[in-house]
N, C-alpha and C. Protein backbone atom coordinates (compact mmCIF):
# COMPACT_ATOMS: atom_id res chain seq x y z
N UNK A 1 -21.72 237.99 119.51
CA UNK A 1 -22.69 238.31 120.54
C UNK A 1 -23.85 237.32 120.44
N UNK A 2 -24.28 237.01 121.23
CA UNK A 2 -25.38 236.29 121.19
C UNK A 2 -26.84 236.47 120.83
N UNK A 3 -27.72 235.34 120.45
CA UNK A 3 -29.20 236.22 120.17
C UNK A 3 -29.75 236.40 120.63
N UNK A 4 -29.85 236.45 121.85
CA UNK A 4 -30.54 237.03 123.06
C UNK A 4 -29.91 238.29 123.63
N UNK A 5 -28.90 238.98 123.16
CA UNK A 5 -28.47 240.25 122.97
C UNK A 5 -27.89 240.40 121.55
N UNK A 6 -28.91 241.14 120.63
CA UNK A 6 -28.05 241.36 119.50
C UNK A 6 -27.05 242.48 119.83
N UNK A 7 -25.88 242.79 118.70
CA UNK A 7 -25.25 243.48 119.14
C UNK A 7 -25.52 245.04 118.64
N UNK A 8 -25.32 245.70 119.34
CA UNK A 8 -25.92 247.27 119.49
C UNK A 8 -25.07 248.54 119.88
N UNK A 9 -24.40 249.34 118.93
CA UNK A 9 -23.63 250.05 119.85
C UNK A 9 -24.29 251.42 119.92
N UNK A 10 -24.40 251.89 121.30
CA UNK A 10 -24.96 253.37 121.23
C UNK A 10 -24.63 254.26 121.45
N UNK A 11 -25.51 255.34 120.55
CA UNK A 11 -24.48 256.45 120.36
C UNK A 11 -24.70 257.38 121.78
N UNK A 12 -23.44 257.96 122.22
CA UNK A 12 -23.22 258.80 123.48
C UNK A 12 -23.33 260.21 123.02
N UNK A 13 -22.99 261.20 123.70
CA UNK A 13 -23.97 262.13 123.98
C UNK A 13 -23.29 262.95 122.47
N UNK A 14 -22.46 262.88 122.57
CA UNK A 14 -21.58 263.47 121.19
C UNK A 14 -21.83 262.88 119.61
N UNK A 15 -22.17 261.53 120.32
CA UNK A 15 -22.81 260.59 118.81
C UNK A 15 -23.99 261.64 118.14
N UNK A 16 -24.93 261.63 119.28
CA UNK A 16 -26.23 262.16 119.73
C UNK A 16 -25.84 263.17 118.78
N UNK A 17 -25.40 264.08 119.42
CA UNK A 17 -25.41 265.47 119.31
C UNK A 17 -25.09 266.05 117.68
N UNK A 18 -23.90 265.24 117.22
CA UNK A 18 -23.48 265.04 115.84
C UNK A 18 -24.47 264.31 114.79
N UNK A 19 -25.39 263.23 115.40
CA UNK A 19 -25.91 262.73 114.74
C UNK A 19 -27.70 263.78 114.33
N UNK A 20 -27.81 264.77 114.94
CA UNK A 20 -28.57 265.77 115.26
C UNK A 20 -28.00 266.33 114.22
N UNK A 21 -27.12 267.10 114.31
CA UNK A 21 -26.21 267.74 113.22
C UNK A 21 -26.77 267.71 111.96
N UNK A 22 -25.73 266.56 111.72
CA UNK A 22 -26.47 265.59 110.22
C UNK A 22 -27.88 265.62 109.58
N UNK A 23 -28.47 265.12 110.96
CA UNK A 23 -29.99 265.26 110.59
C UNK A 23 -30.26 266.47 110.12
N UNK A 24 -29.99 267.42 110.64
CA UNK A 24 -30.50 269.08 110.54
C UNK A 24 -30.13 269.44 109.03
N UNK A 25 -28.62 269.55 109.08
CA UNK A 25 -28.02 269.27 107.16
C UNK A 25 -28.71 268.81 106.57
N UNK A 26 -28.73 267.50 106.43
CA UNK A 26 -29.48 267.29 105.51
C UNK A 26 -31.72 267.19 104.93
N UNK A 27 -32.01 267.51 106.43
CA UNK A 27 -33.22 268.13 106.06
C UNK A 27 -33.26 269.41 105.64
N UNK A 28 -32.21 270.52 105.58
CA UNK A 28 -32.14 271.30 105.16
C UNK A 28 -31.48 271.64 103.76
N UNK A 29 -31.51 270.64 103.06
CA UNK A 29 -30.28 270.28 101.67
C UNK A 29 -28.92 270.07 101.63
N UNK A 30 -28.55 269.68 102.76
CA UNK A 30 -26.75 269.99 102.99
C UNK A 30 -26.51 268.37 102.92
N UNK A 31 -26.35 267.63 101.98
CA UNK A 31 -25.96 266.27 102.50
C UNK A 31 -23.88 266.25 102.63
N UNK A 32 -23.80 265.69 103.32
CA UNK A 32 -22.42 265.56 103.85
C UNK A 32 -22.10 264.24 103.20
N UNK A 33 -21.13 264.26 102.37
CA UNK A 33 -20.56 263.04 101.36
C UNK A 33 -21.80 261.91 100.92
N UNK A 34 -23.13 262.70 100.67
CA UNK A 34 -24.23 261.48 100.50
C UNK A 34 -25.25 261.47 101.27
N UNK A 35 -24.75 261.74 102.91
CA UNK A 35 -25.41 261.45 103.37
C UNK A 35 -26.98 262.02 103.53
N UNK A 36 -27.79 261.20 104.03
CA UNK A 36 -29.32 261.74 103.70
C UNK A 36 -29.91 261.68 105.55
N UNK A 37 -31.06 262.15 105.60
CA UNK A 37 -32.36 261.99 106.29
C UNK A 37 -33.04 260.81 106.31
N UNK A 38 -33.15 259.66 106.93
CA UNK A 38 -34.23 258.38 107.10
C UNK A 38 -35.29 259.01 107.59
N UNK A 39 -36.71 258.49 107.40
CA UNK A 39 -37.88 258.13 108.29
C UNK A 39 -38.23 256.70 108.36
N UNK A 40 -38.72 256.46 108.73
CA UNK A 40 -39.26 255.22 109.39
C UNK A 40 -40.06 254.94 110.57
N UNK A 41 -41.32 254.31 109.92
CA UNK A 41 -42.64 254.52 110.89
C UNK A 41 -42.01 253.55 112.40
N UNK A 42 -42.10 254.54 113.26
CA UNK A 42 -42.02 253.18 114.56
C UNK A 42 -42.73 252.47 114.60
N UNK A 43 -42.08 251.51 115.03
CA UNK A 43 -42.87 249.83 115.15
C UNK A 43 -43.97 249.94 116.34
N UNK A 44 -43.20 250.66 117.68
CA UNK A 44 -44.54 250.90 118.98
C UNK A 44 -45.45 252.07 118.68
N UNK A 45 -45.11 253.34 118.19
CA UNK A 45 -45.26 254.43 118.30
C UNK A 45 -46.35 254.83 117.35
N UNK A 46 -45.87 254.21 115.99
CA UNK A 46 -46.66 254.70 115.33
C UNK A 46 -45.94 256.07 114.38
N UNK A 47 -45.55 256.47 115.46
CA UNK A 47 -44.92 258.34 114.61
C UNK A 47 -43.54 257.95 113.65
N UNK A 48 -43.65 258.85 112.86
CA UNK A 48 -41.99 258.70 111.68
C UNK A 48 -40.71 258.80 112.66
N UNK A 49 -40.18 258.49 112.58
CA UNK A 49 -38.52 258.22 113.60
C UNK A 49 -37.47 258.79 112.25
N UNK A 50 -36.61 260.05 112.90
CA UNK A 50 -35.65 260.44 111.53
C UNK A 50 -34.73 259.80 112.48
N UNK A 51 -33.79 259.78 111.12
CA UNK A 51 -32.30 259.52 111.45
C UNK A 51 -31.24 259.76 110.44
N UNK A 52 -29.87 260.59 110.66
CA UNK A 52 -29.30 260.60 109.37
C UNK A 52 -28.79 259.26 108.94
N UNK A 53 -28.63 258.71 107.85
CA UNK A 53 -27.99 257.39 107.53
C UNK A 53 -27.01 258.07 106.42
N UNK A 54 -26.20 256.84 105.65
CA UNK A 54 -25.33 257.21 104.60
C UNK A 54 -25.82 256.12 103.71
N UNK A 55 -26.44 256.24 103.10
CA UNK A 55 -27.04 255.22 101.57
C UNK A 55 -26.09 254.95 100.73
N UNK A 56 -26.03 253.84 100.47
CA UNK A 56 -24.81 253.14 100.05
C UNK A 56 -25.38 252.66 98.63
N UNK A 57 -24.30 252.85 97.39
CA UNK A 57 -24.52 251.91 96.07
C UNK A 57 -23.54 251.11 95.76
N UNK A 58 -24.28 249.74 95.55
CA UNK A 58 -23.34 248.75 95.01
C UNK A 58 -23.81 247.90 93.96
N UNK A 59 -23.07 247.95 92.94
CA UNK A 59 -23.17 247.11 91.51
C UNK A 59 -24.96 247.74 91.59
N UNK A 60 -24.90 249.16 91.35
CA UNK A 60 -26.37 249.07 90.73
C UNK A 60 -27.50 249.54 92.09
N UNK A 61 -27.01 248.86 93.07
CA UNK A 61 -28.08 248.83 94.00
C UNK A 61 -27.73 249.50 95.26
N UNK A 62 -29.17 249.66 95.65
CA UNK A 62 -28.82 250.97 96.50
C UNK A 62 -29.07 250.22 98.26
N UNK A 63 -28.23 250.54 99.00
CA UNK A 63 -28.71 249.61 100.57
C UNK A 63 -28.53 250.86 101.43
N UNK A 64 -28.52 250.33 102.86
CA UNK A 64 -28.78 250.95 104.32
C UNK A 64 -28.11 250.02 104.80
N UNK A 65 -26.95 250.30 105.62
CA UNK A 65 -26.25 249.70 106.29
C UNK A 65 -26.02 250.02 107.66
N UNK A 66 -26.77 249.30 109.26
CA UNK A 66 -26.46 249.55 110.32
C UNK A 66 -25.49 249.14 110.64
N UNK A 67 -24.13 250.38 111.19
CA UNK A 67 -22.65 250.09 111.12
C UNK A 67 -23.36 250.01 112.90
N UNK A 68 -23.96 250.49 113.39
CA UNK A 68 -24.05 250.39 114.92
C UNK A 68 -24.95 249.26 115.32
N UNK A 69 -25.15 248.36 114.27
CA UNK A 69 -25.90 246.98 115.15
C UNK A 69 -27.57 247.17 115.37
N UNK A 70 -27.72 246.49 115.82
CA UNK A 70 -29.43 246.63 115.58
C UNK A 70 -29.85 247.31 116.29
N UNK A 71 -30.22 248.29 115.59
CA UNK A 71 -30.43 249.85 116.33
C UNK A 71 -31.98 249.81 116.59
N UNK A 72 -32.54 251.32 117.42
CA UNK A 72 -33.64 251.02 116.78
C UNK A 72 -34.67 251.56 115.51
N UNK A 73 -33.60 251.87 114.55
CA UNK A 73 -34.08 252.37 113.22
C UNK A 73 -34.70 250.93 112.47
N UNK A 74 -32.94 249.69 112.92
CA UNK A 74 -33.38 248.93 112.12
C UNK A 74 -34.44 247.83 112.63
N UNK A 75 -35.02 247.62 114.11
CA UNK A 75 -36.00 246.98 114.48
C UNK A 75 -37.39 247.58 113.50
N UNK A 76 -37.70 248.97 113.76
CA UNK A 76 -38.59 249.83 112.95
C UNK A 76 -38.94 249.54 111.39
N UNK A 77 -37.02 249.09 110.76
CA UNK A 77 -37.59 249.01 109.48
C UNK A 77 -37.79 247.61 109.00
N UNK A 78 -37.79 246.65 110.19
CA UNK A 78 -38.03 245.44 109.68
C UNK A 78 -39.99 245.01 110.12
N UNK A 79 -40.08 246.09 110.83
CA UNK A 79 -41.53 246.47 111.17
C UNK A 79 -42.05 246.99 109.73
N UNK A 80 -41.83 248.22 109.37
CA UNK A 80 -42.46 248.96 108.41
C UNK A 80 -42.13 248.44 106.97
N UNK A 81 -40.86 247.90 106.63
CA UNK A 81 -40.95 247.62 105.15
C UNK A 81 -39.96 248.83 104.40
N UNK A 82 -39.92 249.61 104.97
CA UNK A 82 -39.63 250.73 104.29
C UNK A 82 -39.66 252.13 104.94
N UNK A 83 -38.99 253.36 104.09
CA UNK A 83 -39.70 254.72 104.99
C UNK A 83 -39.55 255.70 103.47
N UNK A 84 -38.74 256.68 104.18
CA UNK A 84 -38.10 257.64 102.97
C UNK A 84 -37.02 258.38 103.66
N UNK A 85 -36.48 258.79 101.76
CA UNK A 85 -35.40 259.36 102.13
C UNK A 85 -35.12 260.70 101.98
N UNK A 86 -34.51 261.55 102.81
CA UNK A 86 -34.86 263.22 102.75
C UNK A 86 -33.13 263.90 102.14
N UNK A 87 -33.42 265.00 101.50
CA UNK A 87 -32.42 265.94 101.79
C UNK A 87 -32.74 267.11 101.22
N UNK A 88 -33.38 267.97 101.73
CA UNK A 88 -33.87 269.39 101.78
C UNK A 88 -35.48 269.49 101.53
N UNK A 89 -35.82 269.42 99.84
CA UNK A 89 -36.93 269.38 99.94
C UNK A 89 -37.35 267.92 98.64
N UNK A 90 -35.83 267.11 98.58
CA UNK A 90 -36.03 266.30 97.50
C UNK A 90 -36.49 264.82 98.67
N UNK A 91 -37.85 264.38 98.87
CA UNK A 91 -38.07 263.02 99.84
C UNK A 91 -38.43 261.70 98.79
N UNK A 92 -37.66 260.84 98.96
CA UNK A 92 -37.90 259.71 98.30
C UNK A 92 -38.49 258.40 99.07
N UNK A 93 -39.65 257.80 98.80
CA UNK A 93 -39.91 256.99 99.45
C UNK A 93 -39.25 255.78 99.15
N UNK A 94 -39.03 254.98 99.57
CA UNK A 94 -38.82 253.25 99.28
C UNK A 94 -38.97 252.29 100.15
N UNK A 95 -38.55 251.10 99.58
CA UNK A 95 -38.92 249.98 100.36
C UNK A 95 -37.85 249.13 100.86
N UNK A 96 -37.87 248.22 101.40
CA UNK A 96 -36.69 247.79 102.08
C UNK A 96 -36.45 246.33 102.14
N UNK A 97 -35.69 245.60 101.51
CA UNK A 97 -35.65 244.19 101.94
C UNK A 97 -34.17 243.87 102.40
N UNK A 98 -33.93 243.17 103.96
CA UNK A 98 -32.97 243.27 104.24
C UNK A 98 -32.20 241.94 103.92
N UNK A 99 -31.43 241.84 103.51
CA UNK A 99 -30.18 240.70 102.72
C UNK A 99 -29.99 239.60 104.11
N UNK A 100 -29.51 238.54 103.31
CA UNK A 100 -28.77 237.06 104.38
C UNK A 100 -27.45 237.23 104.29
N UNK A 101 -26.80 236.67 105.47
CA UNK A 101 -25.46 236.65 105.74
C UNK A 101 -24.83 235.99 104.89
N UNK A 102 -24.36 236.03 103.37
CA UNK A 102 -23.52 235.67 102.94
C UNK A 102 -22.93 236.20 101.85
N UNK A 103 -21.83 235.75 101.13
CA UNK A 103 -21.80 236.53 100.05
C UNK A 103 -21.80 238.04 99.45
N UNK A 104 -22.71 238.09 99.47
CA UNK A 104 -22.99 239.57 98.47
C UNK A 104 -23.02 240.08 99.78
N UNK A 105 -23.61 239.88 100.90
CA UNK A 105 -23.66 240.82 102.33
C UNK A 105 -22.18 241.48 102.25
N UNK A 106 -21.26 240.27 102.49
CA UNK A 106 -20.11 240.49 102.37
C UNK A 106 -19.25 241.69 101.28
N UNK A 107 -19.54 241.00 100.01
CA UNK A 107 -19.10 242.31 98.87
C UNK A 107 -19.56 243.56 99.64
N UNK A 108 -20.96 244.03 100.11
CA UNK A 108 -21.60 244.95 100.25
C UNK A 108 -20.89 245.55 101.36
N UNK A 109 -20.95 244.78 102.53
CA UNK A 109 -20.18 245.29 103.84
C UNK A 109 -18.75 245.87 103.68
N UNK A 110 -18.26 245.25 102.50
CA UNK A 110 -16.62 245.73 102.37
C UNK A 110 -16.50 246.90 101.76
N UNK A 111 -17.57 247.00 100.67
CA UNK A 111 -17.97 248.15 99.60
C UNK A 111 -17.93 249.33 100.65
N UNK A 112 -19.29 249.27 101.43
CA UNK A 112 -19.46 250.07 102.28
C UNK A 112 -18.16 250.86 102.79
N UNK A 113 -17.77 249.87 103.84
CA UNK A 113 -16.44 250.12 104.62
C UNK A 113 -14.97 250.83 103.67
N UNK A 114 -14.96 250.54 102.65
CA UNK A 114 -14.08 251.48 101.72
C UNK A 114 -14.46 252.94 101.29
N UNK A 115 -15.93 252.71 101.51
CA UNK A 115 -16.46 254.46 101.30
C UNK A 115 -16.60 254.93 102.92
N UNK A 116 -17.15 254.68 103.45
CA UNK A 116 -17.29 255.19 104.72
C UNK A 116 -16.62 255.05 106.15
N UNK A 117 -15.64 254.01 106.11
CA UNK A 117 -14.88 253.17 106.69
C UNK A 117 -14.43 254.49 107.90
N UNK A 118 -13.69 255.53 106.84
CA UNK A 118 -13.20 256.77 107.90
C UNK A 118 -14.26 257.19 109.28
N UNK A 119 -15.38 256.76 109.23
CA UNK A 119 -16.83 257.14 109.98
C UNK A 119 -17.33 256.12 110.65
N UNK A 120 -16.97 254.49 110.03
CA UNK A 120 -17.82 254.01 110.94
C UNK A 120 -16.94 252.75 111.37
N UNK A 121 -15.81 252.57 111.33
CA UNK A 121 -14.63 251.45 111.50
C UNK A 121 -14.89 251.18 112.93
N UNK A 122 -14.91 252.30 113.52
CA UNK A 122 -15.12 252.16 115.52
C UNK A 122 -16.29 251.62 115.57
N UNK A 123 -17.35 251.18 114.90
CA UNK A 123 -18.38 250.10 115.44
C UNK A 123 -18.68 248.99 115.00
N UNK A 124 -17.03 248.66 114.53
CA UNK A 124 -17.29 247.23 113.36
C UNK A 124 -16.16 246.03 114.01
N UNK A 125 -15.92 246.97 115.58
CA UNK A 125 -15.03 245.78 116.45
C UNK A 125 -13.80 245.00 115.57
N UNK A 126 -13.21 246.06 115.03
CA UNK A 126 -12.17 245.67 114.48
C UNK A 126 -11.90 244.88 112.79
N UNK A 127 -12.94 244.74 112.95
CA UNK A 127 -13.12 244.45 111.20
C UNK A 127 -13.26 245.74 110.16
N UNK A 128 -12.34 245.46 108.75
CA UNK A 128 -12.32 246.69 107.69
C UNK A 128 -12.31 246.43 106.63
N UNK A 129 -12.81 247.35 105.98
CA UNK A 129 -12.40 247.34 104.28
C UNK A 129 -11.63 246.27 104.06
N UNK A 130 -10.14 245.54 104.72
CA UNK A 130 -9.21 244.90 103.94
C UNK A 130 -9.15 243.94 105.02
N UNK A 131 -10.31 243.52 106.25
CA UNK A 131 -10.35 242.29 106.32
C UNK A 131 -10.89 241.13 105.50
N UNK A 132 -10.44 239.84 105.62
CA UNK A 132 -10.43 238.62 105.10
C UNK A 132 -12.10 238.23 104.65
N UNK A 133 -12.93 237.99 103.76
CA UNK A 133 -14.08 237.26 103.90
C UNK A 133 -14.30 237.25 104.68
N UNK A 134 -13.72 235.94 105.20
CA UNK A 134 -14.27 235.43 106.84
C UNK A 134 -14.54 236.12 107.71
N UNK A 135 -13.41 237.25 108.03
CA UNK A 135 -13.40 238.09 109.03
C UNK A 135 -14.93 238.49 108.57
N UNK A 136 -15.07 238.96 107.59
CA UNK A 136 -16.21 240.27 107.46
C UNK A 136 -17.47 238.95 107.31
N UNK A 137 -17.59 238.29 107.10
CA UNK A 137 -18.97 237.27 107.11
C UNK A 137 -19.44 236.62 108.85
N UNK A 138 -18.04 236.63 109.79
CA UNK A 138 -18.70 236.67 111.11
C UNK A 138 -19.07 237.70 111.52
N UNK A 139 -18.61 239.47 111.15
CA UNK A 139 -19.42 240.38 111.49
C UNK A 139 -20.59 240.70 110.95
N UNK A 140 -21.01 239.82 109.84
CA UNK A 140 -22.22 240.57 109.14
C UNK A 140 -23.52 240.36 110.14
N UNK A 141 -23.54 239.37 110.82
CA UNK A 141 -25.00 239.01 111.68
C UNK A 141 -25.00 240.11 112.70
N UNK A 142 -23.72 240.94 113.07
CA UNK A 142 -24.17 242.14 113.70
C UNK A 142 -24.41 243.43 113.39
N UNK A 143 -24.33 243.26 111.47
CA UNK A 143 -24.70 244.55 111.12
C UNK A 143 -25.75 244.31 109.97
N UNK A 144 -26.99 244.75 110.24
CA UNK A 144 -28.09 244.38 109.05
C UNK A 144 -27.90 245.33 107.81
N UNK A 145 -28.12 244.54 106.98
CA UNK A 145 -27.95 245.34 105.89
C UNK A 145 -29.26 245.26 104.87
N UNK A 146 -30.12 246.38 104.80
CA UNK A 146 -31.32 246.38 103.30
C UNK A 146 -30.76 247.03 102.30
N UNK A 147 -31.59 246.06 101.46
CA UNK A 147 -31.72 246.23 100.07
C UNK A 147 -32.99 247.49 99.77
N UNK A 148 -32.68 248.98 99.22
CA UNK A 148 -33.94 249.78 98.78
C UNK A 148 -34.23 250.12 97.77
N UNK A 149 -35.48 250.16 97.44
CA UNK A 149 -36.05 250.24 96.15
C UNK A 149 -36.75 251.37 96.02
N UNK A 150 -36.17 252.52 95.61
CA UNK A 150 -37.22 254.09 95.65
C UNK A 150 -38.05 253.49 94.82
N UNK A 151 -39.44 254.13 95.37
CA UNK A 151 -40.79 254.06 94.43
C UNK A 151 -41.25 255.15 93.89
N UNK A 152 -41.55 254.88 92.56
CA UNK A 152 -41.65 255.97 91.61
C UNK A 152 -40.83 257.04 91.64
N UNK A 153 -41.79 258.56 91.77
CA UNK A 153 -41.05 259.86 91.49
C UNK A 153 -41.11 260.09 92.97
N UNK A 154 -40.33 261.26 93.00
CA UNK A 154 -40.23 262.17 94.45
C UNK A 154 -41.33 262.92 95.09
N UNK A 155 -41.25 262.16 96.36
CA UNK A 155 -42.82 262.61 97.12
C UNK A 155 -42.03 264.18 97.42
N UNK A 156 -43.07 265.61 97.63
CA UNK A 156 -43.10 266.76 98.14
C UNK A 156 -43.54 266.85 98.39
């Protein structure tokens, strides 16, 4: 896709509706295989923006992976730096630095896609877990990936 349209896939009314779901679970302690609660200050707005995500660990480190393209969680978090992370009443703040297309993006993107792959394969235009490098290093510029660093103890 080009950079004058990054690529973006959005969620329809069922995405929506499910992705509501999630959210609700896990602000209420229910995480579903991991998954957690995002905030993230909007970039126009000002106000916290939730969203459920699935926080990913690899060799050690912990990321955020937009399987739907540059959403607008991840415009927000390249605004803010960071947000926190929820699931019931445990909120962790951290920070965010998002990775370059190479390499380790790669390990990371594949990592990902072997844990979550069942969930998010339909927005990765045909690339998976057991495509080639290559394959997965021309999709990485359409899926951002941060690096997060919880700070300190757990905000309540």
């Amino acid at each position: 896709m080009s950079q004058a349209q990054p690529y973006y896939f959005r969620a329809g009314t069922i995405g929506t509706r499910f992705n509501s779901i999630v959210g609700w679970l896990a602000r209420h302690g229910f995480s579903l295989m991991g998954t957690a609660e995002m905030s993230v200050r909007g970039r126009k707005s000002g106000k916290m923006q939730r969203v459920p995500v699935n926080p990913h660990v690899h060799d050690g480190e912990q990321y955020l992976v937009s399987a739907r393209g540059h959403s607008q969680w991840v415009r927000n978090m390249r605004a803010a730096g960071g947000g926190e992370l929820r699931v019931g009443r445990r909120t962790r703040a951290f920070t965010a630095v998002e990775i370059a297309d190479d390499a380790q993006k790669v390990r990371v993107v594949r990592a990902y896609l072997k844990r979550w792959g069942w969930e998010v394969n339909q927005y990765f235009q045909g690339v998976t877990a057991t495509s080639t490098d290559a394959e997965l290093l021309a999709a990485c510029p359409d899926h951002p990936v941060f690096r997060i660093t919880v700070e300190g103890r757990d905000a309540r």
